[in-house]
PDB file of N, CA and C in Angstrom:
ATOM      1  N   UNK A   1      75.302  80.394  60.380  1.00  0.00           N
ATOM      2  CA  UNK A   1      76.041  79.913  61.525  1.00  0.00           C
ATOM      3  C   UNK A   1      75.588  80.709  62.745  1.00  0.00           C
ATOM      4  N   UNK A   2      75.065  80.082  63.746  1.00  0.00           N
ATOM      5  CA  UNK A   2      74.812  80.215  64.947  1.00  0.00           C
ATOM      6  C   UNK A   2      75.982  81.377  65.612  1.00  0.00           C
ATOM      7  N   UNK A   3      75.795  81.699  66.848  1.00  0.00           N
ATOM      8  CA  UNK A   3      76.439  82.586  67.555  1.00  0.00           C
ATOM      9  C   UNK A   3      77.246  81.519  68.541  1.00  0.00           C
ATOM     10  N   UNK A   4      76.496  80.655  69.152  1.00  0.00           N
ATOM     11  CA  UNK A   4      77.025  79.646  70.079  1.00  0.00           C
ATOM     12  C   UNK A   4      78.291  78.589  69.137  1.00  0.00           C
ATOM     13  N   UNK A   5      77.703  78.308  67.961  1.00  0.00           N
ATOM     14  CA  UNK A   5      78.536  77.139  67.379  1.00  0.00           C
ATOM     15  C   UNK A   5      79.720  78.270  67.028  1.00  0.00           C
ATOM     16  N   UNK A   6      79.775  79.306  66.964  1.00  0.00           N
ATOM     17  CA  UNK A   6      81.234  80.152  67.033  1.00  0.00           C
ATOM     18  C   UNK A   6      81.795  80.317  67.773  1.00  0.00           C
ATOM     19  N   UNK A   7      81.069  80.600  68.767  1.00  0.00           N
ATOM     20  CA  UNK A   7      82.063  80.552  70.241  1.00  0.00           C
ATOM     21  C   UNK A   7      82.226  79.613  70.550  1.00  0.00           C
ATOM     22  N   UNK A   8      81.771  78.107  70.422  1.00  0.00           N
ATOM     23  CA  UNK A   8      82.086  76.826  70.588  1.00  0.00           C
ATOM     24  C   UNK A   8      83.114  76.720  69.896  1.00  0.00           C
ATOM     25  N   UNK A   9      83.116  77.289  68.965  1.00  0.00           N
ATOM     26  CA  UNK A   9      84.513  76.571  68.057  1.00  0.00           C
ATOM     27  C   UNK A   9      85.861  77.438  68.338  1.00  0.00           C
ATOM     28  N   UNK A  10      85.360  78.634  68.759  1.00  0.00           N
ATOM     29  CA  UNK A  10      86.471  79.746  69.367  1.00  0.00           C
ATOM     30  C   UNK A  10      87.345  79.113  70.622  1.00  0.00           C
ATOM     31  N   UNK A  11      86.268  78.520  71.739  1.00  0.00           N
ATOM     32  CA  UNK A  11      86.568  78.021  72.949  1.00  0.00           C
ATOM     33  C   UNK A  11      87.475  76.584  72.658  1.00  0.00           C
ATOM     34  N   UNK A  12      87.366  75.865  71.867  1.00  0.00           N
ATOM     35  CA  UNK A  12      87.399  74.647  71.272  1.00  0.00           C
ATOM     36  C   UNK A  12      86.367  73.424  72.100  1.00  0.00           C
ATOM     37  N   UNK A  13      87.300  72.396  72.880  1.00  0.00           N
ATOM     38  CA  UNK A  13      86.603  71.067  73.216  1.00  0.00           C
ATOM     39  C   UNK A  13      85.582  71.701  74.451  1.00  0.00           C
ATOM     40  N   UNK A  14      86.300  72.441  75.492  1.00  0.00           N
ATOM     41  CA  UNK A  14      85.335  73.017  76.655  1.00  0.00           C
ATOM     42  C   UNK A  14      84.194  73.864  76.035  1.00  0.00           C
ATOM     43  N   UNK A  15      83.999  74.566  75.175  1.00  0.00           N
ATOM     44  CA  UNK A  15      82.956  75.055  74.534  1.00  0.00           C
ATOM     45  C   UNK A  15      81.763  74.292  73.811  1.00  0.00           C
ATOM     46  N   UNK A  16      82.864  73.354  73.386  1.00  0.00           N
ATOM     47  CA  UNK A  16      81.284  72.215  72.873  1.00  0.00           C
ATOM     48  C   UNK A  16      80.682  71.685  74.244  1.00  0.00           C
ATOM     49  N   UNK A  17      81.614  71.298  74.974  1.00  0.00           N
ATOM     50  CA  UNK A  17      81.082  70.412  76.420  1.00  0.00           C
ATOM     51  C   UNK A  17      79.760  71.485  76.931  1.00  0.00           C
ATOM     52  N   UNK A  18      80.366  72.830  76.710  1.00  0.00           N
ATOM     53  CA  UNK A  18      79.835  73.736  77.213  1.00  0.00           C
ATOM     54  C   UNK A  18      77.977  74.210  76.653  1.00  0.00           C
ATOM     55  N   UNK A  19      78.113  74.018  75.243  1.00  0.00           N
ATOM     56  CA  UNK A  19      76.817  73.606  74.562  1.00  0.00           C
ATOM     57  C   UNK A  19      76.265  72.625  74.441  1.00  0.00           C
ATOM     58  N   UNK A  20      76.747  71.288  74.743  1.00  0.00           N
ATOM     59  CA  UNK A  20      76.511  70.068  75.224  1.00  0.00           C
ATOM     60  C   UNK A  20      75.845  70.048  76.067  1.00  0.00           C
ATOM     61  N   UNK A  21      76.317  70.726  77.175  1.00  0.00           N
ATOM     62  CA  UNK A  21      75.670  70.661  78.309  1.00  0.00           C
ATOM     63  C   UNK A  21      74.604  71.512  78.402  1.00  0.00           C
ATOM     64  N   UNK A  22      74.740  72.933  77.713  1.00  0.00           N
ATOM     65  CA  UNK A  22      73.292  73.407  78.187  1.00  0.00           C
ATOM     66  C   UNK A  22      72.377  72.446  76.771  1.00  0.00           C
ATOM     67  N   UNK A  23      72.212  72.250  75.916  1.00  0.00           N
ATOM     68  CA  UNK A  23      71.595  71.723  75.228  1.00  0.00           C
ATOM     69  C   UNK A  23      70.954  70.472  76.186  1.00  0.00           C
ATOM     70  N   UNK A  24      71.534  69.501  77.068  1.00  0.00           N
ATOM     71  CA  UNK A  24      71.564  67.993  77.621  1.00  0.00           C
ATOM     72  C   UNK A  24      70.442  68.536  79.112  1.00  0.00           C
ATOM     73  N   UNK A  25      70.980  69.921  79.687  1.00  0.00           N
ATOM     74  CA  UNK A  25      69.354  70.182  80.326  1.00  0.00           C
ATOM     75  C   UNK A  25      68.398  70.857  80.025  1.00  0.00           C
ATOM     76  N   UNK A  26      68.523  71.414  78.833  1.00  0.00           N
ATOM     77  CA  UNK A  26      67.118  72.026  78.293  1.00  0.00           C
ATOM     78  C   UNK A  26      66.106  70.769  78.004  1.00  0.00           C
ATOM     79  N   UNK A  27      66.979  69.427  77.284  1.00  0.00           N
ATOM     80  CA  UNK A  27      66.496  68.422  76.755  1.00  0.00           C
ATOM     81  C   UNK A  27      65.642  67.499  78.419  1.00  0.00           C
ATOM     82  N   UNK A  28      66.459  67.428  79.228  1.00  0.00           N
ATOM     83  CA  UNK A  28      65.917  66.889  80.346  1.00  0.00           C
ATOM     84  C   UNK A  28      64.720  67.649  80.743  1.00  0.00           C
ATOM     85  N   UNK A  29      65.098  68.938  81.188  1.00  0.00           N
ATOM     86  CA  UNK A  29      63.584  69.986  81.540  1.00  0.00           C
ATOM     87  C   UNK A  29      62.552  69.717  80.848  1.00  0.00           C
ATOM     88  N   UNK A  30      62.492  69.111  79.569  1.00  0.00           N
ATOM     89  CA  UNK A  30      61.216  69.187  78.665  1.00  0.00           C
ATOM     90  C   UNK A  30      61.179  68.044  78.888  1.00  0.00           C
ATOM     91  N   UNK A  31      61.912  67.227  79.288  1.00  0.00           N
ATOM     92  CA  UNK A  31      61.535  65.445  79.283  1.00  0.00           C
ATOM     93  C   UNK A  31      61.094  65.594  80.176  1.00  0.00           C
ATOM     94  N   UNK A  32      61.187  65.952  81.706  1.00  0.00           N
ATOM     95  CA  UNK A  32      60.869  66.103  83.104  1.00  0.00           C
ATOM     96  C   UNK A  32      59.458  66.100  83.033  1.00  0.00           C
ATOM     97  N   UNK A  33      59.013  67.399  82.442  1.00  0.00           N
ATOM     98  CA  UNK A  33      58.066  68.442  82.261  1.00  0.00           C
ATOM     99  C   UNK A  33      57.027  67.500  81.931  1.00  0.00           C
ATOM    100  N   UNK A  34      57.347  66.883  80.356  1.00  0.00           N
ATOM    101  CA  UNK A  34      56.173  65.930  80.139  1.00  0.00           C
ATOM    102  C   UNK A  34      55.596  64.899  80.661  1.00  0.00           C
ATOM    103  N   UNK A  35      56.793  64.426  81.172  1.00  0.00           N
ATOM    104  CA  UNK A  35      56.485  63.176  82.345  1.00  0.00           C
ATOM    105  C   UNK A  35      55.787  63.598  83.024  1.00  0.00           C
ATOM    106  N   UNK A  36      56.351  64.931  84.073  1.00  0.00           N
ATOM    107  CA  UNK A  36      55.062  64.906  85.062  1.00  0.00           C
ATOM    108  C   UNK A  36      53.505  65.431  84.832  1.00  0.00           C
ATOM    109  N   UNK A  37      53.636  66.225  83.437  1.00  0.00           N
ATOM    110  CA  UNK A  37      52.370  66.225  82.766  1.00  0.00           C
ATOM    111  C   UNK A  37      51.624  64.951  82.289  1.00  0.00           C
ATOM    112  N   UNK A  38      51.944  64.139  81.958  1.00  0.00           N
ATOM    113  CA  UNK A  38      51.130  62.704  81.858  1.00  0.00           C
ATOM    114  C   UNK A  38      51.018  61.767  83.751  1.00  0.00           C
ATOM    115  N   UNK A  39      51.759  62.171  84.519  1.00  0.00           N
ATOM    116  CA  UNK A  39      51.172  61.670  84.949  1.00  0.00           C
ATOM    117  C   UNK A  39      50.155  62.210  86.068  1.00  0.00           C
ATOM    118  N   UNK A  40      50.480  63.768  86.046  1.00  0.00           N
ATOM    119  CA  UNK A  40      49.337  64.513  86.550  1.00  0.00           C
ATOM    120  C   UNK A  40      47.449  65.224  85.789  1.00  0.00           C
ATOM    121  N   UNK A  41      47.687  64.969  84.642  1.00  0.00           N
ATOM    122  CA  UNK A  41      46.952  64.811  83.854  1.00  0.00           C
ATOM    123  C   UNK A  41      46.798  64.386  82.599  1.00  0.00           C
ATOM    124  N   UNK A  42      47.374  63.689  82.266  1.00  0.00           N
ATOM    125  CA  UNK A  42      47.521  62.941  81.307  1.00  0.00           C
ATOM    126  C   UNK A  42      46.111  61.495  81.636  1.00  0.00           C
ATOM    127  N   UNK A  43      45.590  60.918  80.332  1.00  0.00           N
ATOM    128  CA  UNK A  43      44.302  59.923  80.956  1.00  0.00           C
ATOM    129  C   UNK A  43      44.632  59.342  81.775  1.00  0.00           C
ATOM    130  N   UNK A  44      43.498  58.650  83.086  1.00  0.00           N
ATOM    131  CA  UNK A  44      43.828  57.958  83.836  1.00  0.00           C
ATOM    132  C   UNK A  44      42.825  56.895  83.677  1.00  0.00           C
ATOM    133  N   UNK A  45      41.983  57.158  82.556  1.00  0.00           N
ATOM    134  CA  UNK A  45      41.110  55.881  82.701  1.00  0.00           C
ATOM    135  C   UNK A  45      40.318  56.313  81.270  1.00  0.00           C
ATOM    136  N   UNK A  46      39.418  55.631  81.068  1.00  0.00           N
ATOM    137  CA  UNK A  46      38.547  55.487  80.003  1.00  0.00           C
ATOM    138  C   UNK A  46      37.226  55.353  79.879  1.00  0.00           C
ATOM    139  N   UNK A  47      36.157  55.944  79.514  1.00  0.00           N
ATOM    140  CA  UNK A  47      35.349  55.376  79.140  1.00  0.00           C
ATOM    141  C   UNK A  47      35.068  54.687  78.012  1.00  0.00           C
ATOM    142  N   UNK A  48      33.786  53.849  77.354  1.00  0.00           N
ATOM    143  CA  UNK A  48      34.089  53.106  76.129  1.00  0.00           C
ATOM    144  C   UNK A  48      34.217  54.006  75.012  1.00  0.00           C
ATOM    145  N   UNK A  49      34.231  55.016  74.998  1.00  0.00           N
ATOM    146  CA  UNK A  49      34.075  55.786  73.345  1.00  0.00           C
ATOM    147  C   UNK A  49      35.281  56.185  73.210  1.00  0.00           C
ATOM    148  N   UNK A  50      34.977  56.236  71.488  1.00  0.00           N
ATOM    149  CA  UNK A  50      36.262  56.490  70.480  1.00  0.00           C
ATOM    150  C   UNK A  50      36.792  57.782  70.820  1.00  0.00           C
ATOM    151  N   UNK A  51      36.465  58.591  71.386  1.00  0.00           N
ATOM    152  CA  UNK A  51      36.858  60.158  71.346  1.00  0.00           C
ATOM    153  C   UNK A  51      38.046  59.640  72.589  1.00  0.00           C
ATOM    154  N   UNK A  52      37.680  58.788  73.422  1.00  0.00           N
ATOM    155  CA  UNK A  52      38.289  58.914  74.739  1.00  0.00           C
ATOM    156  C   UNK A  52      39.793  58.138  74.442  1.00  0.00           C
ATOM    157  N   UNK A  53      39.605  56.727  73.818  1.00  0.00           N
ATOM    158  CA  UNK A  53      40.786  56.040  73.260  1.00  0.00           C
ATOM    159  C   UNK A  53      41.519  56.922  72.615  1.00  0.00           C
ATOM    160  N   UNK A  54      40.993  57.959  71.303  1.00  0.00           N
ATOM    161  CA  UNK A  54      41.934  58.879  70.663  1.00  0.00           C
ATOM    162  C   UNK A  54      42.743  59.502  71.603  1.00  0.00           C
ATOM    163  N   UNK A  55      42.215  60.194  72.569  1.00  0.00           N
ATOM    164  CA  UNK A  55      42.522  60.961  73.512  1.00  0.00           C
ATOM    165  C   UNK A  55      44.091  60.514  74.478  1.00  0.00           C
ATOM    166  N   UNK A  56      43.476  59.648  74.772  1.00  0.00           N
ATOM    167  CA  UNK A  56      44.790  58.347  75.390  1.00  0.00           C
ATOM    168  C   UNK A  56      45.979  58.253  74.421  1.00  0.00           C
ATOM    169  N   UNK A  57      45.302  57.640  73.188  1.00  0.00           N
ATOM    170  CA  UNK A  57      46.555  57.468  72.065  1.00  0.00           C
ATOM    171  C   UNK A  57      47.195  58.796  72.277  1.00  0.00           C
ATOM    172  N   UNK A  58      46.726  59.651  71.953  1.00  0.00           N
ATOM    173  CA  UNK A  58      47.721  60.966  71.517  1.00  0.00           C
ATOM    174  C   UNK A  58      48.448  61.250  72.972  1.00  0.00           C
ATOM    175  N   UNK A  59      47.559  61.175  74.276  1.00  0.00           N
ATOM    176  CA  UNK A  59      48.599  61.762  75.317  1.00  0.00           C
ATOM    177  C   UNK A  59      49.606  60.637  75.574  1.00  0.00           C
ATOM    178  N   UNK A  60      49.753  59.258  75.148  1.00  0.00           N
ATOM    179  CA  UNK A  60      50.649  58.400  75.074  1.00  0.00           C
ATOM    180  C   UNK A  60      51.722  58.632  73.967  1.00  0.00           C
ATOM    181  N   UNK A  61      51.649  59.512  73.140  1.00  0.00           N
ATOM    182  CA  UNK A  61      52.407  59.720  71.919  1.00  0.00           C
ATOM    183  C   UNK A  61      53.094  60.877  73.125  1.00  0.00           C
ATOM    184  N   UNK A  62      53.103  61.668  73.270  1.00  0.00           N
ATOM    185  CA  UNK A  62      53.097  63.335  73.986  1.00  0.00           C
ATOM    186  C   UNK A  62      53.924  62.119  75.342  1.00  0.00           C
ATOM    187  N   UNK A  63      53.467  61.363  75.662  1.00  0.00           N
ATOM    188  CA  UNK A  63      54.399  60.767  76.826  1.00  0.00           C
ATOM    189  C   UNK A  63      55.659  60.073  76.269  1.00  0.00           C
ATOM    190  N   UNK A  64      56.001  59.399  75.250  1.00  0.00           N
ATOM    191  CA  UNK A  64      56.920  58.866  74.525  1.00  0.00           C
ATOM    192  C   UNK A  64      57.858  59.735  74.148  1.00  0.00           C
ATOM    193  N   UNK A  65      57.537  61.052  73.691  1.00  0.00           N
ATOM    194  CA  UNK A  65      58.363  62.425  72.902  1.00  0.00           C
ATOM    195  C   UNK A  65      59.035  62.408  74.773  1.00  0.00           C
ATOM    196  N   UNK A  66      57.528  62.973  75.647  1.00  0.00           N
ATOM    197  CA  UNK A  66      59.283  63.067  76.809  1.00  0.00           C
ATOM    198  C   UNK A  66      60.137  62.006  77.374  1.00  0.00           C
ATOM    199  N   UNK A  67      59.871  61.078  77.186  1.00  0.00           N
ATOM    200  CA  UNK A  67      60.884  60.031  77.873  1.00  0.00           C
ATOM    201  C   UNK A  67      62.039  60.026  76.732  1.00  0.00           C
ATOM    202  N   UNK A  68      61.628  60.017  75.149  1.00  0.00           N
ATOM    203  CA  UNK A  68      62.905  60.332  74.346  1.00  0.00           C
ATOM    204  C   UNK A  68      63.695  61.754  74.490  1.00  0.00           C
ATOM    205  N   UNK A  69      62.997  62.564  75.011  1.00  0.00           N
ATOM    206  CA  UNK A  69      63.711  63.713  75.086  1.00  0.00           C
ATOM    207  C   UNK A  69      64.287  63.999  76.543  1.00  0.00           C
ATOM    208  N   UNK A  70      63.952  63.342  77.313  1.00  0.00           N
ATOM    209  CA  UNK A  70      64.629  62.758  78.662  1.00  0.00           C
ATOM    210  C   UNK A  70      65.687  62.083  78.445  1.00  0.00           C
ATOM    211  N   UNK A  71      65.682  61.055  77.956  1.00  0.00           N
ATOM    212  CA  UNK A  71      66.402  60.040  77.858  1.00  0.00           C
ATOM    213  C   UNK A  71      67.859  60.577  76.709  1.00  0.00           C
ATOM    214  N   UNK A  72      67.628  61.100  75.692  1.00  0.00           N
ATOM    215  CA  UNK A  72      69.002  61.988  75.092  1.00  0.00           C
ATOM    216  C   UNK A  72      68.789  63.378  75.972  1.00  0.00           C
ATOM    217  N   UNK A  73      68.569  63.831  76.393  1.00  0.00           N
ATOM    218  CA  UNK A  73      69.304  64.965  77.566  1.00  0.00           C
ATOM    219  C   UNK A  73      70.119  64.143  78.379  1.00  0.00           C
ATOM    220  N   UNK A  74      69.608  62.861  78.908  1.00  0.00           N
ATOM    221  CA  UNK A  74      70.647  61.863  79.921  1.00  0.00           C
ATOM    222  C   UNK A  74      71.968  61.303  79.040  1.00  0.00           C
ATOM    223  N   UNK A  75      71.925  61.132  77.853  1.00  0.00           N
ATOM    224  CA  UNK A  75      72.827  60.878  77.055  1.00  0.00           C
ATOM    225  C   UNK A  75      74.065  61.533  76.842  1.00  0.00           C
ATOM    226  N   UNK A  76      73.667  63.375  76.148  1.00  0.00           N
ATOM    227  CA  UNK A  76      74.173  64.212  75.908  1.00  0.00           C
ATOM    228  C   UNK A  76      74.797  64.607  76.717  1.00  0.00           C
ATOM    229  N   UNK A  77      74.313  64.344  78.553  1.00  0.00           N
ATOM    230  CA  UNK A  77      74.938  64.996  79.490  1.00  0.00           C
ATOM    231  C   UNK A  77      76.655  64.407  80.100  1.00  0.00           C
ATOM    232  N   UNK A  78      76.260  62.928  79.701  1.00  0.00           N
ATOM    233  CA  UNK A  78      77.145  62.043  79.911  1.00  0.00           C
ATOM    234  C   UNK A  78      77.923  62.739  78.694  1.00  0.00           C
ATOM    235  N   UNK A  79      78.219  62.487  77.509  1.00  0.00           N
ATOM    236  CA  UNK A  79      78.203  63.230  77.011  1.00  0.00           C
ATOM    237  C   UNK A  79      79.431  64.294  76.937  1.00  0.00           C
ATOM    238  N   UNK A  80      78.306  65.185  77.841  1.00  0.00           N
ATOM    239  CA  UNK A  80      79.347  66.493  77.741  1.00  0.00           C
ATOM    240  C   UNK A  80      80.259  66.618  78.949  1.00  0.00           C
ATOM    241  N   UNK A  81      79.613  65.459  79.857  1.00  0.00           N
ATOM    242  CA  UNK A  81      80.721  65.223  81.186  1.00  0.00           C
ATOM    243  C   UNK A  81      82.221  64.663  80.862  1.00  0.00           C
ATOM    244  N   UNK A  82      82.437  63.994  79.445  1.00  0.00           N
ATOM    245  CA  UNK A  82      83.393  63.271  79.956  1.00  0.00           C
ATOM    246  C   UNK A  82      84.112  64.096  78.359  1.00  0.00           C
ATOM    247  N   UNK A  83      83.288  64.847  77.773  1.00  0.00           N
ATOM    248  CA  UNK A  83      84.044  66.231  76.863  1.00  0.00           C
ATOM    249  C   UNK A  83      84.467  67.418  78.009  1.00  0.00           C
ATOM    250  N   UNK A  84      84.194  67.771  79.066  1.00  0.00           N
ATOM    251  CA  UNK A  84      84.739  68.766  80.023  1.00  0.00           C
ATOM    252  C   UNK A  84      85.956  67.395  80.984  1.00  0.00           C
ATOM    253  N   UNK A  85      85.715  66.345  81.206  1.00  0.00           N
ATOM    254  CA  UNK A  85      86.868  66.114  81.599  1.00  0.00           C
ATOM    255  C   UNK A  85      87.741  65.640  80.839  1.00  0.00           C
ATOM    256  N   UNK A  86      87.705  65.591  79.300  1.00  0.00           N
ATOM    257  CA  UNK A  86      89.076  65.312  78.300  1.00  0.00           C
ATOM    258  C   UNK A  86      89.143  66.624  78.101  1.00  0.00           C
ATOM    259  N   UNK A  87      89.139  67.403  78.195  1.00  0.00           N
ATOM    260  CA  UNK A  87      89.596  68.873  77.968  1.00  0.00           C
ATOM    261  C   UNK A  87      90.492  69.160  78.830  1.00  0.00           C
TER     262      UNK A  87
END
C-alpha cells in the first residue's frame, strides 16, 4: 500500500479528489508533451522506403498513447472536479 492511497483514505472523498487530481495532470502533461512532440518532430513526410513508413507507423503509435493519455487526464480531471465539489 502506497503512502498517498493512505492518506487518501485518511482524508476520505477530498483526498481521493486530491489524487485524482494530481494523477489527471500528470496524465495531461504527458499527453501535451507528446502531442507537441509529433507535431514538432514527429514525420512530416516520406520518402518511398520501408525504413521511412516504419518510422511513421511507430511515431503514429507514440502519437495515439498521447492523445489517450490526454484524453483520460481530461476525464479524470472532470472527475476529480465534481469529487472536490461533492465533498
Amino acid at each position: 500500500m502506497s503512502c498517498s492511497s493512505v492518506r487518501a483514505r485518511r482524508d476520505g472523498p477530498k483526498g481521493n479528489a486530491r489524487v485524482t487530481a494530481i494523477v489527471s495532470g500528470c496524465l495531461l502533461v504527458v499527453g501535451v508533451a507528446i502531442i507537441v512532440w509529433f507535431a514538432a518532430w514527429g514525420v512530416h513526410g516520406c520518402d518511398d522506403t520501408d525504413a521511412c513508413f516504419t518510422r511513421m507507423d511507430r511515431d503514429f503509435r507514440v502519437y495515439l498513447v498521447g492523445l489517450g493519455s490526454f484524453t483520460l487526464g481530461a476525464v479524470l480531471g472532470v472527475v476529480a472536479t465534481v469529487r472536490a465539489v461533492r465533498a
